[in-house]
Protein backbone atom coordinates (compact mmCIF):
# COMPACT_ATOMS: atom_id res chain seq x y z
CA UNK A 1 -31.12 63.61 -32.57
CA UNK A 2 -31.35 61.22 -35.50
CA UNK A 3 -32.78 63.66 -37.71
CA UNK A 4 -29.97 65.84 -36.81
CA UNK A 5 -27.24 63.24 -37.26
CA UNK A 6 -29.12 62.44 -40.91
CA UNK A 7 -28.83 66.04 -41.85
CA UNK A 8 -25.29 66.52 -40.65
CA UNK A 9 -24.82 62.66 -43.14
CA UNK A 10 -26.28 64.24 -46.00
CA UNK A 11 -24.17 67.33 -46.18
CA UNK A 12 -21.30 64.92 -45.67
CA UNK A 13 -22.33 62.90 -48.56
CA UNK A 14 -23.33 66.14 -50.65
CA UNK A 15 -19.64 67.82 -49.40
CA UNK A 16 -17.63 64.69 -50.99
CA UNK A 17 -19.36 64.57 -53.85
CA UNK A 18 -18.80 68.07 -54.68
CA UNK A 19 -14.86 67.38 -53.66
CA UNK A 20 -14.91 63.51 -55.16
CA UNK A 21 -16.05 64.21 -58.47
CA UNK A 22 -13.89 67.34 -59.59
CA UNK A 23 -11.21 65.37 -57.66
CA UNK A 24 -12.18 62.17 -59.93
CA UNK A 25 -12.18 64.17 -63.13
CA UNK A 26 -9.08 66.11 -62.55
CA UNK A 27 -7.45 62.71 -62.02
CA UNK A 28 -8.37 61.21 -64.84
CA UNK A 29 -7.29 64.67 -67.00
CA UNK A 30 -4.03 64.52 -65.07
CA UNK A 31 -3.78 61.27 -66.38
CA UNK A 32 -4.50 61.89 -69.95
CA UNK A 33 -2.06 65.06 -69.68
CA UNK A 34 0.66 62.68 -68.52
CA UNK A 35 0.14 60.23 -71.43
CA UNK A 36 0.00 62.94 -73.73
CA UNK A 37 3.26 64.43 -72.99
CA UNK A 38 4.80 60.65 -73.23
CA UNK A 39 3.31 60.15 -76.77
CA UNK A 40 4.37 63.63 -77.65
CA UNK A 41 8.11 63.06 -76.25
CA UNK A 42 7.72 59.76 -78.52
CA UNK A 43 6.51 61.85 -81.72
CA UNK A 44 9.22 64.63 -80.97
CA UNK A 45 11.78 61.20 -80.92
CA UNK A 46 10.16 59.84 -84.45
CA UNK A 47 9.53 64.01 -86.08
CA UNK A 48 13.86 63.92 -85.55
CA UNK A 49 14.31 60.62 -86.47
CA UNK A 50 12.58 61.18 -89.86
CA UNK A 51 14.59 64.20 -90.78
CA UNK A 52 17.94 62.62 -90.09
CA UNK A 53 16.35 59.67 -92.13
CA UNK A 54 15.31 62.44 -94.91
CA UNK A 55 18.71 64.15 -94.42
CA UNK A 56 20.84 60.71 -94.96
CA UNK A 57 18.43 59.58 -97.35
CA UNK A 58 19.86 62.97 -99.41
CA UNK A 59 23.40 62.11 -98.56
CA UNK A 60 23.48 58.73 -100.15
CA UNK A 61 21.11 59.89 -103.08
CA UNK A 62 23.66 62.22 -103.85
CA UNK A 63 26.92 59.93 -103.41
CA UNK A 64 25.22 57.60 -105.58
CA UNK A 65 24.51 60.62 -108.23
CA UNK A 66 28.13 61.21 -108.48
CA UNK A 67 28.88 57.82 -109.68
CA UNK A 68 29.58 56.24 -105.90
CA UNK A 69 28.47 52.56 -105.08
CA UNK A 70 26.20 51.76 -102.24
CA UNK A 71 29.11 49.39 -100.85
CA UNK A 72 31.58 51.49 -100.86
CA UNK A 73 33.05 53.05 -97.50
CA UNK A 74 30.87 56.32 -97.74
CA UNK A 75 27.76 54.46 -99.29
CA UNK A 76 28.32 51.90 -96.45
CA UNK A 77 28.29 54.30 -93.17
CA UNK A 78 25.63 56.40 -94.78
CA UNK A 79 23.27 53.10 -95.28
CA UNK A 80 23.92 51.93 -91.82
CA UNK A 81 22.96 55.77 -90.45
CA UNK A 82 19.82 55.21 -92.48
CA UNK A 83 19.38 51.90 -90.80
CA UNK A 84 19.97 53.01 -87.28
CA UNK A 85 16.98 55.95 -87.82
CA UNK A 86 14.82 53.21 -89.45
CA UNK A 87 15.35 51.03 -86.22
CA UNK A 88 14.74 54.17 -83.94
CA UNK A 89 11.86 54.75 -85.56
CA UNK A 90 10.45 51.34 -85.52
CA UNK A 91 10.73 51.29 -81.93
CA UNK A 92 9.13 54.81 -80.97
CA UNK A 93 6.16 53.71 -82.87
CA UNK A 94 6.21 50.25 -80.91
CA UNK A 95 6.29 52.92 -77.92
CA UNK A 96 3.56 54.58 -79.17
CA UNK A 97 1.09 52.16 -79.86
CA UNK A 98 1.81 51.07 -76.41
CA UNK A 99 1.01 54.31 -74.63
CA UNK A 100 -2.38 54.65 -77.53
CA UNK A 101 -3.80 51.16 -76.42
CA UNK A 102 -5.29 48.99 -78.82
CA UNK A 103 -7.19 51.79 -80.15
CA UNK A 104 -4.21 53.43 -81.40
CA UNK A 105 -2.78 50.40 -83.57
CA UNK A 106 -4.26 50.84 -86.61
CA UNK A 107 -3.12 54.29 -86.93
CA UNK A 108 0.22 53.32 -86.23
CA UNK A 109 0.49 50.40 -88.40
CA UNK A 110 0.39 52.53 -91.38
CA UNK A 111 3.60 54.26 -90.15
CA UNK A 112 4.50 50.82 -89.95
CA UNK A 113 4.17 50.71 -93.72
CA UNK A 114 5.11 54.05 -94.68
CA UNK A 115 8.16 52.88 -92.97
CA UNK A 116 8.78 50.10 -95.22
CA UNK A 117 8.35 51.96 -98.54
CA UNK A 118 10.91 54.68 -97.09
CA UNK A 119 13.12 51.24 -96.38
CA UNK A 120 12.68 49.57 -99.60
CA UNK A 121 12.63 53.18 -101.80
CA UNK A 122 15.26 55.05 -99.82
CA UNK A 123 18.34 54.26 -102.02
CA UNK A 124 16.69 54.75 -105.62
CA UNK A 125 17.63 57.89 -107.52
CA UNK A 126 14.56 59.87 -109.10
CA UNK A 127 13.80 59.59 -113.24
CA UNK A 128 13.46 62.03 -115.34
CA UNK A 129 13.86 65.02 -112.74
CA UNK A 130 11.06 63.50 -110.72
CA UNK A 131 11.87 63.15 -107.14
CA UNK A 132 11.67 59.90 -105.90
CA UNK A 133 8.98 57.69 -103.89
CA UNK A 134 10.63 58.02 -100.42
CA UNK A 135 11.24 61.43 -99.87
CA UNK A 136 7.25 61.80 -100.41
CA UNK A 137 7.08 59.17 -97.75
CA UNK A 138 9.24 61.14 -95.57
CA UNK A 139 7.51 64.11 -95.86
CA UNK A 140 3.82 62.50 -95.43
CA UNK A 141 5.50 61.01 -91.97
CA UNK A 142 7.05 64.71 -90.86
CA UNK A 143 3.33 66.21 -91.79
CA UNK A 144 2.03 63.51 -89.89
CA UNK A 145 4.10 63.86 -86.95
CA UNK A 146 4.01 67.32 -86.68
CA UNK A 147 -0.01 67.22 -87.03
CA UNK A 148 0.44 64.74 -84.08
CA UNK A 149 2.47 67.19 -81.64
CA UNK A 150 -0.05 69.74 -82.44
CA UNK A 151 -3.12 67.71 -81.22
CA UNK A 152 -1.00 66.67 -78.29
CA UNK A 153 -0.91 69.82 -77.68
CA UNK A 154 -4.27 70.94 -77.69
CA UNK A 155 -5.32 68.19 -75.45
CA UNK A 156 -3.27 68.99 -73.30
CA UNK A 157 -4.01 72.76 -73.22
CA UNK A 158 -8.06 71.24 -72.81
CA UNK A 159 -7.23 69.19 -70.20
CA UNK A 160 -5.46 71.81 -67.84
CA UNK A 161 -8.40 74.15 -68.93
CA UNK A 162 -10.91 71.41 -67.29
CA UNK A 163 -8.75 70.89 -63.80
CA UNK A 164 -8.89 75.19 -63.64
CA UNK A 165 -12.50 75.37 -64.19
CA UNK A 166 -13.10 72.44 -62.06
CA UNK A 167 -10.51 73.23 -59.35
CA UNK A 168 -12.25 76.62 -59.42
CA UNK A 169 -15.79 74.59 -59.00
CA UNK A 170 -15.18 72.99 -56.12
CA UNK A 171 -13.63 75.40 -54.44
CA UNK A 172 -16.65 77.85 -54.97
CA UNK A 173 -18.67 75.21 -53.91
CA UNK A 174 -17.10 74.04 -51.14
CA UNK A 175 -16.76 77.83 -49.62
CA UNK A 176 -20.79 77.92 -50.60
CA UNK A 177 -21.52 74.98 -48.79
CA UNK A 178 -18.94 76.02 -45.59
CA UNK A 179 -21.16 79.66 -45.64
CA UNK A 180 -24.80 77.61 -45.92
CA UNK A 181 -23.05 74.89 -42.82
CA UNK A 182 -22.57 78.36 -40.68
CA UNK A 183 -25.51 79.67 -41.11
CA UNK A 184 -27.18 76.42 -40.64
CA UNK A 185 -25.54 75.29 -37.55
CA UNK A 186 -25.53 78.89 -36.36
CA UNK A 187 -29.79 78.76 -36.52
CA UNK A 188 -29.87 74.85 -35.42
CA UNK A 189 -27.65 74.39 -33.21
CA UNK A 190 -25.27 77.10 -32.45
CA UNK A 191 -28.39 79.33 -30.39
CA UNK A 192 -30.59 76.74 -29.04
CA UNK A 193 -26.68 75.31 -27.95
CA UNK A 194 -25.96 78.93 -25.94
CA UNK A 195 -29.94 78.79 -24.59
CA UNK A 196 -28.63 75.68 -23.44
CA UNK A 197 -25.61 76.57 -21.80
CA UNK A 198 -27.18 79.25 -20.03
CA UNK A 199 -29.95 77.12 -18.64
CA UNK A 200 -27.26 74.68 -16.88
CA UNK A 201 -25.45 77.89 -15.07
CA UNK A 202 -28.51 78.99 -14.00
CA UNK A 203 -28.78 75.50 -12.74
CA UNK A 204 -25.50 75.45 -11.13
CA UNK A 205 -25.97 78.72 -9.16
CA UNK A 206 -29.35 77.22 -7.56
CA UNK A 207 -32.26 77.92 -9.71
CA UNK A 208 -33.71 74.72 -9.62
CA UNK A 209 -37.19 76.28 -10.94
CA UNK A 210 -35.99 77.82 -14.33
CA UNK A 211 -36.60 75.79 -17.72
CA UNK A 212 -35.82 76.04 -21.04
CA UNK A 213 -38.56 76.33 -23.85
CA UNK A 214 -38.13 74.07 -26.66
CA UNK A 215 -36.57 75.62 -29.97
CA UNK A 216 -34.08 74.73 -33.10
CA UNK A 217 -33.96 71.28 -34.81
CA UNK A 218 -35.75 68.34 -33.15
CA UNK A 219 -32.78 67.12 -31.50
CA UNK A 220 -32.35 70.16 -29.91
CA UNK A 221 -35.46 69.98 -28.63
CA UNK A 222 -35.25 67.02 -26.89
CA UNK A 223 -31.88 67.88 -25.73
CA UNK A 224 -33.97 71.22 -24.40
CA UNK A 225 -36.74 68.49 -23.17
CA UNK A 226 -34.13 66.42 -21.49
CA UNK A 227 -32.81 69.55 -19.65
CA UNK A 228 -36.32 70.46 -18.36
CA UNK A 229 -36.77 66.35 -17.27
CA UNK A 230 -32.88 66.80 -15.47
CA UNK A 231 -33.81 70.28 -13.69
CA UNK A 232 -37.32 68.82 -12.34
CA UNK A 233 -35.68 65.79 -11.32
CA UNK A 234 -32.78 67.65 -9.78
CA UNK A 235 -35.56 70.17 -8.07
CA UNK A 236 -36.95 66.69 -6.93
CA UNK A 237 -34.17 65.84 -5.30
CA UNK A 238 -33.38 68.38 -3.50
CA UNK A 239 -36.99 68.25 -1.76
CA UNK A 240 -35.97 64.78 -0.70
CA UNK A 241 -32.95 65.91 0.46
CA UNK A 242 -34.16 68.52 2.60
CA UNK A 243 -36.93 65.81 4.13
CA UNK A 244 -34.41 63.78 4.95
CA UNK A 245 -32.06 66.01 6.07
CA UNK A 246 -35.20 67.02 8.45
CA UNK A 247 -35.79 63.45 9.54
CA UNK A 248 -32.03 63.15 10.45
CA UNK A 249 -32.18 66.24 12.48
CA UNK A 250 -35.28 64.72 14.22
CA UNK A 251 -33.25 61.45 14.36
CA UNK A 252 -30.94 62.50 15.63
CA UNK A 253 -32.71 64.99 18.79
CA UNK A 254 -34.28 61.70 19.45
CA UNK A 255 -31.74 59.95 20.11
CA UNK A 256 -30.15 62.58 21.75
CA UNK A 257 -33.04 62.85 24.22
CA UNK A 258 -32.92 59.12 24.28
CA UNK A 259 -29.10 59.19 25.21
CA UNK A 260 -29.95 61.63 28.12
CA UNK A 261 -32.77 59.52 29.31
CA UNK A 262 -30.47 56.94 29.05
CA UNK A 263 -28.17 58.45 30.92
CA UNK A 264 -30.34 60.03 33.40
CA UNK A 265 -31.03 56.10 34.36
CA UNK A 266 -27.43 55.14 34.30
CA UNK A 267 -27.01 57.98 36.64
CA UNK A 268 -30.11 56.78 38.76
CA UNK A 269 -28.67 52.91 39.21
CA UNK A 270 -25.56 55.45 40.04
CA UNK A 271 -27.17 56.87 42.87
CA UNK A 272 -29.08 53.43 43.68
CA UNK A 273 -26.69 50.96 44.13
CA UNK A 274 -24.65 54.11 46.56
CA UNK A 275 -27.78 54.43 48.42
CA UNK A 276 -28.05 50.61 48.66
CA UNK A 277 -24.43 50.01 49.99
CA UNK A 278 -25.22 53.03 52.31
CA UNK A 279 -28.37 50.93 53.67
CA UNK A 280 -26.45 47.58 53.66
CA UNK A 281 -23.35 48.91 55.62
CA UNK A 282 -26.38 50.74 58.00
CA UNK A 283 -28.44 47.53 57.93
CA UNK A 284 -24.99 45.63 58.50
CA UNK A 285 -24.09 47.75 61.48
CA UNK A 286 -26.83 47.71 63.70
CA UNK A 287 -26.78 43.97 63.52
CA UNK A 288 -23.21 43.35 64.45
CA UNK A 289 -23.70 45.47 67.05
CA UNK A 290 -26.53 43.84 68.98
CA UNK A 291 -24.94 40.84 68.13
CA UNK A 292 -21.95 41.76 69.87
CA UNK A 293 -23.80 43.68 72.64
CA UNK A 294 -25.74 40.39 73.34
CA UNK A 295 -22.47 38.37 73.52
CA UNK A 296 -21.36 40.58 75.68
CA UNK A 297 -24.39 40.71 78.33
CA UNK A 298 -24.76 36.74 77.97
CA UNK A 299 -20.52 36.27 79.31
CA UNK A 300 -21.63 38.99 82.12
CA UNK A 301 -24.85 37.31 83.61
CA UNK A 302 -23.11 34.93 86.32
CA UNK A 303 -27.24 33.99 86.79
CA UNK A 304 -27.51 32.18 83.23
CA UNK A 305 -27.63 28.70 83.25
CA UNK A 306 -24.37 26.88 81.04
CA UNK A 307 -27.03 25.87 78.59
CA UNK A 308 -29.07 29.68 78.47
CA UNK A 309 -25.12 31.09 77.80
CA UNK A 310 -24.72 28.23 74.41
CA UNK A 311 -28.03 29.03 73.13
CA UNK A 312 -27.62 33.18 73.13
CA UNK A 313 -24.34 32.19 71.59
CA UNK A 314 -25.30 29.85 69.08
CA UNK A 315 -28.09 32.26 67.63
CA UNK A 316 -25.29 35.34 67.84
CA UNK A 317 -23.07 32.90 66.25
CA UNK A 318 -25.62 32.22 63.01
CA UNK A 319 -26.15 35.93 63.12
CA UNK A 320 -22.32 36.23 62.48
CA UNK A 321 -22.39 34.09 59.50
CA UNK A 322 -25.73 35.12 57.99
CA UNK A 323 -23.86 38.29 57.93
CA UNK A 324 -20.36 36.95 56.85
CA UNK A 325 -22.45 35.67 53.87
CA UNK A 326 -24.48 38.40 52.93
CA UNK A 327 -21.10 41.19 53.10
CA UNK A 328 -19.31 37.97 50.96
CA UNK A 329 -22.11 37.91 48.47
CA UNK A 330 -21.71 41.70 47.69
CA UNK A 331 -17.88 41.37 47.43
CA UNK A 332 -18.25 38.53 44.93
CA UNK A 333 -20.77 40.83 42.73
CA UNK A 334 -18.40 43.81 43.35
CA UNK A 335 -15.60 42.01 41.92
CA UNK A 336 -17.77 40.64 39.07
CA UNK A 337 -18.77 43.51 37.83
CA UNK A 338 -15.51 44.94 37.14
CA UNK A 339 -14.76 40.88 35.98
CA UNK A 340 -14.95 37.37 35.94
CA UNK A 341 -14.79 36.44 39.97
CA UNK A 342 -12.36 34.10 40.77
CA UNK A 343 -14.15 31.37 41.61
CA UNK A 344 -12.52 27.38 43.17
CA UNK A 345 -13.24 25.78 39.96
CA UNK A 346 -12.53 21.61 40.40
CA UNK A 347 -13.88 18.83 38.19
CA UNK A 348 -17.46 18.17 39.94
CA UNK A 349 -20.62 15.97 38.41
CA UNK A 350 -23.40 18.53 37.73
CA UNK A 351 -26.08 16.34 37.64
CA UNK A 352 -25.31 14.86 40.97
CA UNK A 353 -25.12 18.40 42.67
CA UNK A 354 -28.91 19.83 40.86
CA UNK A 355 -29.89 16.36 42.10
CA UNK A 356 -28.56 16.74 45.62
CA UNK A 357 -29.99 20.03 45.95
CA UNK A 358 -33.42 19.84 44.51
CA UNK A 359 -33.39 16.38 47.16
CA UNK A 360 -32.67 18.64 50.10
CA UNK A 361 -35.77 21.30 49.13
CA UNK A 362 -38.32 18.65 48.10
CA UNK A 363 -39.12 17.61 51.46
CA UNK A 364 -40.28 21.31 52.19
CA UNK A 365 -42.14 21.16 48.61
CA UNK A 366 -44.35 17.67 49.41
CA UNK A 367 -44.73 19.32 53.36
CA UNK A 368 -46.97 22.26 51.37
CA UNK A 369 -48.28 19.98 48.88
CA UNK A 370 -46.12 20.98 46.04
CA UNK A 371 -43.64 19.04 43.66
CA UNK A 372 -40.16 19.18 42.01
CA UNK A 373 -39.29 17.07 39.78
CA UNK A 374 -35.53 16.79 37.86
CA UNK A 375 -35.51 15.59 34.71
CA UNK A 376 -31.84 15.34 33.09
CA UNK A 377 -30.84 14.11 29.52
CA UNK A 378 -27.27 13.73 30.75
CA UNK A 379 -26.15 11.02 33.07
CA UNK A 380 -22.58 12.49 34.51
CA UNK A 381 -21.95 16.00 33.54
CA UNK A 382 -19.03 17.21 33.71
CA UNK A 383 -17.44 20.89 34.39
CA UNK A 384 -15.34 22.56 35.69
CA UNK A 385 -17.01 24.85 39.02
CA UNK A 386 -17.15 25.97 42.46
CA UNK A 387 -19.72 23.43 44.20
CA UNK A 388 -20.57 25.95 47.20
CA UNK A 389 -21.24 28.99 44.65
CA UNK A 390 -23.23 26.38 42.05
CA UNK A 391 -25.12 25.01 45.25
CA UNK A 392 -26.04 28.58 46.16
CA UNK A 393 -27.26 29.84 42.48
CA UNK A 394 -29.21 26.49 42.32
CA UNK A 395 -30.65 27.13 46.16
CA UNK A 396 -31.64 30.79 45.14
CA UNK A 397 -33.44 29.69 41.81
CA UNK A 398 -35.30 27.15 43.91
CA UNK A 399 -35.91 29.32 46.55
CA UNK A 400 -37.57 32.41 44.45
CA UNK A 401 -40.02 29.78 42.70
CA UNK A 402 -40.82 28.48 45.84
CA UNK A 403 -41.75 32.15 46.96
CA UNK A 404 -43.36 33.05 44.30
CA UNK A 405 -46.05 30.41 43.87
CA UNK A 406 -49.41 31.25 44.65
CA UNK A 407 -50.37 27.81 45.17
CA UNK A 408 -48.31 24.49 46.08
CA UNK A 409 -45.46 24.59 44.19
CA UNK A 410 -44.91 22.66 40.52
CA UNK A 411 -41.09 23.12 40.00
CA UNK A 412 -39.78 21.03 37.73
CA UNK A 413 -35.91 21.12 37.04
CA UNK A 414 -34.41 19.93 33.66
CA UNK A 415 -30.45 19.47 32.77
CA UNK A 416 -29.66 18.89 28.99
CA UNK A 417 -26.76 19.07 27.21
CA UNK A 418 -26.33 21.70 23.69
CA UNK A 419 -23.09 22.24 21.86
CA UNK A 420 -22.48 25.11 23.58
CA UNK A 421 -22.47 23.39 26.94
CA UNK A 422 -25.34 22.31 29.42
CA UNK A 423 -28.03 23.95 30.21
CA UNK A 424 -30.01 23.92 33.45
CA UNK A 425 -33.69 25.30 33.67
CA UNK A 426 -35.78 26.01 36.35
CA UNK A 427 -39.63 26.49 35.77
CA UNK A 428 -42.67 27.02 38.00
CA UNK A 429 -45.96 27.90 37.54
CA UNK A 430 -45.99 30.85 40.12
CA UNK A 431 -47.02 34.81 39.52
CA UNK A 432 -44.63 35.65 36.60
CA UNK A 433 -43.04 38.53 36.19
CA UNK A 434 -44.03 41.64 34.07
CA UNK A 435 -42.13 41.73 30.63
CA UNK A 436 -41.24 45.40 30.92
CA UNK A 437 -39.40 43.98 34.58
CA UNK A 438 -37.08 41.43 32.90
CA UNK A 439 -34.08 43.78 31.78
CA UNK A 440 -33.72 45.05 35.48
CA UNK A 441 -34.03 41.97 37.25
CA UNK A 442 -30.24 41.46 37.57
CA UNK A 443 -29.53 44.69 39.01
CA UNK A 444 -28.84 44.67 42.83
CA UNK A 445 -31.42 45.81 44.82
CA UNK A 446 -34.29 45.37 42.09
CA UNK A 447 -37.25 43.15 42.30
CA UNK A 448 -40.14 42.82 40.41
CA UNK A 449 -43.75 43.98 41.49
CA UNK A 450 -45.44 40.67 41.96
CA UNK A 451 -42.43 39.17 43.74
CA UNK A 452 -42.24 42.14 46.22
CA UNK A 453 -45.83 41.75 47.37
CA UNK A 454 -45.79 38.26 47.47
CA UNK A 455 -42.63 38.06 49.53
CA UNK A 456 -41.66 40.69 51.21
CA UNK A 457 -38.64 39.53 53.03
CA UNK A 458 -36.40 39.37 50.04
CA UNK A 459 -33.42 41.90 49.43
CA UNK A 460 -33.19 41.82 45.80
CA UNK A 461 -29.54 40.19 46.11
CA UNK A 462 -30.88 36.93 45.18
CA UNK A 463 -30.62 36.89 41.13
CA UNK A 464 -27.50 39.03 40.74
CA UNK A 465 -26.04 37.12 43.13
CA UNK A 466 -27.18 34.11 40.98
CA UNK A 467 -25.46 35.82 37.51
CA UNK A 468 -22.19 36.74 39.11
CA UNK A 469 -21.91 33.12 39.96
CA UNK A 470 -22.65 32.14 36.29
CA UNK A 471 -20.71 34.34 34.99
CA UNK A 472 -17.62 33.42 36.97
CA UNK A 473 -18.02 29.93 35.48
CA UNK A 474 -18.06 31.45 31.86
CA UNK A 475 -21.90 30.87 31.45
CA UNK A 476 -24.27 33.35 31.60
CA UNK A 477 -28.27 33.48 32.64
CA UNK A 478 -32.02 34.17 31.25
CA UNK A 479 -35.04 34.62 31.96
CA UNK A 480 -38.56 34.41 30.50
CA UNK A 481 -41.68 34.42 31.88
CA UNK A 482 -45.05 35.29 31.43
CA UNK A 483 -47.50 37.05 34.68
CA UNK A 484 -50.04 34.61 35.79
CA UNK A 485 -47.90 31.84 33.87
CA UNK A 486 -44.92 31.16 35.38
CA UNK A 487 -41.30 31.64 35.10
CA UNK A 488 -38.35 30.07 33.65
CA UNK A 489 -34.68 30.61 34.30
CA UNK A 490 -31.84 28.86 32.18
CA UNK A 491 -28.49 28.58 33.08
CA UNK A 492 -25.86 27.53 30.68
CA UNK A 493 -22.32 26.59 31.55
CA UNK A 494 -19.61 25.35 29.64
CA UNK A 495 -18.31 21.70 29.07
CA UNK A 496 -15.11 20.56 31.61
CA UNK A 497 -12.66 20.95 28.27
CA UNK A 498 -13.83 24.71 27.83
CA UNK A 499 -14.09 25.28 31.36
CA UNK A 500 -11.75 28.06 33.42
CA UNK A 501 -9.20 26.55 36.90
CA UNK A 502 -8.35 28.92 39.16
């Protein structure tokens, strides 16, 4: 490309020159025309103003002749005639030598004197038939004059012969040069240009395989080059396009099959949690029933003893309520699910209540040889909660690391405060639970394998029950444990201040 730009410079540079210097000369010949016809205008002024001198020099020669005086009225207006021409002509020589230049000066300083003879000679009559001094003077300076206008002249005549043949010059040139410029940018740049051209349309229509071989000036070659680099990197392209317009495709079946095996499970809790209320209403059912068979029998056996009758009805009675509970424990997660369950929130002391509770279960704990200890970083704190639903999700924490110990117990409860409210964790050092487990653990009806053969009696109620309650305070639950290890549950639930009343 630079050589190219250099070449297109230098037939610039040669272009002006051929222009500039006819241009330049014609100038400078216009010029000299243009003085030339002002010094010849001036000569034409001083060739007249010598033969009116010549002509009045005559007059007054012959007035004087015929016995007339130089002061009388005829002498008088013929003198000052002469003296107006002599002024004239003073002045067009002044003229002159301006237009001349300094080089001209000397040349006109002898009409200067020639001028001043005529002056000084003009009104003397001639001797002895000889003609006298000025009108020799007059007729050098008309010679002169007239020699003048004829070199004028032929200057003049040169210099519009020069601007022709140079006019003519550079416009020969300059059509020669235009031709040569064709031809050249026809061959250099004009071809490889079109090769060019057709190598992008085949481009544009798809052919990503066709390239261009290298030909004209080196910058046309490397735009050729470049155009060969552009199509492989555009045929490059492509290929990754088409891979990752694959991958996408595969992307995106995966996910599809993942958003129908997603699905598929959303449809399987579906059909879970029916078939669980199914077996709860069943499981409910029977109960009641016996219950209320057994009430019945017990009021008709006139045999039974007044204390036999309070004992069948005290056990039918806790029947009634363990069932109350459990049919008001799915009603509260019903209603969470579809939203925060109202709950009888009233300003309470949580450390007082984990307190209270973990003291009514440690008796059990030291009875089997195991421990719980509360630890709590906050002397009084305060929310905002439902004391029977908090005591529950604190007995049913408790309660599941009690289960699901191996050995004695080790609970150990902690209650600390973080900006976001307080947090209460439970942690034991029973079976654990299997990582791929955790997710499901809050669904109704799920337990985890270790904790359904360790204790079998549980209903899988116990930890949704426990995140419905949370949630209905505005907190929310975790887990994290680790099989063998242990488990840990954290409950966090917000300040009194940010708290909800019902």
């Amino acid at each position: 490309m630079n050589r190219l730009l250099q070449t297109i410079g230098l037939a610039l540079i040669g272009l002006l020159l051929l222009l500039g210097v006819p241009s330049a000369v014609s100038w400078q010949s216009l010029g000299e025309i243009s003085a030339n016809s002002k010094r010849a205008s001036v000569a034409h002024e001083v060739l007249d103003a010598h033969l009116m001198l010549g002509s009045e020099g005559e007059r007054l020669a012959l007035h004087l002749e015929k016995g007339g005086k130089p002061d009388d009225p005829v002498g008088r207006k013929t003198q000052a005639t002469i003296d107006q021409q002599l002024t004239l002509i003073r002045g067009r020589i002044g003229e002159e030598i301006e237009i001349i230049g300094k080089g001209g000066a000397s040349e006109e300083g002898e009409e200067f004197e020639r001028l001043d003879r005529i002056a000084r000679s003009i009104s003397v009559p001639g001797q002895d038939g000889v003609a006298p001094k000025w009108r020799e003077e007059i007729d050098t300076a008309i010679a002169h004059e007239r020699a003048e206008l004829e070199e004028l002249k032929d200057r003049n005549a040169r210099a519009v012969t020069r601007i022709q043949a140079l006019t003519i010059l550079a416009l020969v040139g300059s059509l020669l040069m235009l031709v040569l410029g064709l031809i050249w940018l026809r061959r250099t740049i004009a071809a490889p240009a079109i090769v060019l051209f057709q190598g992008m349309q085949r481009l544009m229509v798809g052919d990503r395989d066709f390239r261009i071989e290298p030909s004209g000036q080196a910058a046309m070659r490397e735009l050729h080059r470049a155009f060969n680099s552009m199509a492989e990197q555009i045929g490059a392209a492509a290929q990754v396009e088409a891979q990752n317009r694959r991958e996408l495709e595969s992307a995106v079946g995966s996910r599809s099959a993942e958003l129908k095996q997603a699905n598929a499970q959303l449809l399987e809790i579906s059909e879970r949690r029916k078939q669980f209320l199914a077996d709860v209403s069943h499981e409910l059912r029977t109960p009641l029933a016996i219950i209320g068979g057994e009430a019945d029998v017990a009021l008709r056996n006139s045999d039974a003893t007044i204390a036999e009758h309070r004992e069948s009805l005290v056990r039918v009675q806790d029947q009634a309520r363990s069932m109350s509970r459990l049919v008001d424990d799915l009603l509260f997660m019903a209603r969470n699910e579809a939203g925060p369950a109202a709950a009888r929130l009233a300003p309470l002391n949580l450390t007082k209540l984990v307190e209270a509770v973990a003291a009514s279960l440690r008796p059990l704990l030291i009875a089997d040889g195991g421990t719980l200890d509360v630890h709590s970083s906050v002397p009084a704190a305060r929310i905002l909660g439902d004391e029977g639903r908090l005591r529950q999700l604190l007995n049913i924490l408790l309660d599941n690391s009690i289960h699901y110990s191996e050995q004695a117990p080790e609970i150990e409860v902690s209650l600390d405060q973080t900006r976001d409210g307080f947090l209460v964790a439970v942690r034991d050092k029973g079976v654990g639970i299997d990582p791929a487990e955790l997710p499901l653990l809050f669904e109704r009806y799920r337990r985890g394998s270790q904790s359904a053969a360790k204790h079998d009696a549980g209903t899988g109620l116990g930890l949704p029950l426990a995140k419905a309650i949370a949630e209905s305070h505005g907190g929310s639950i975790t887990i994290e444990s680790t099989p063998g290890a242990g488990t840990t549950v954290v409950v966090l639930l917000p300040e009194a201040a940010a708290g909800r009343s019902s």
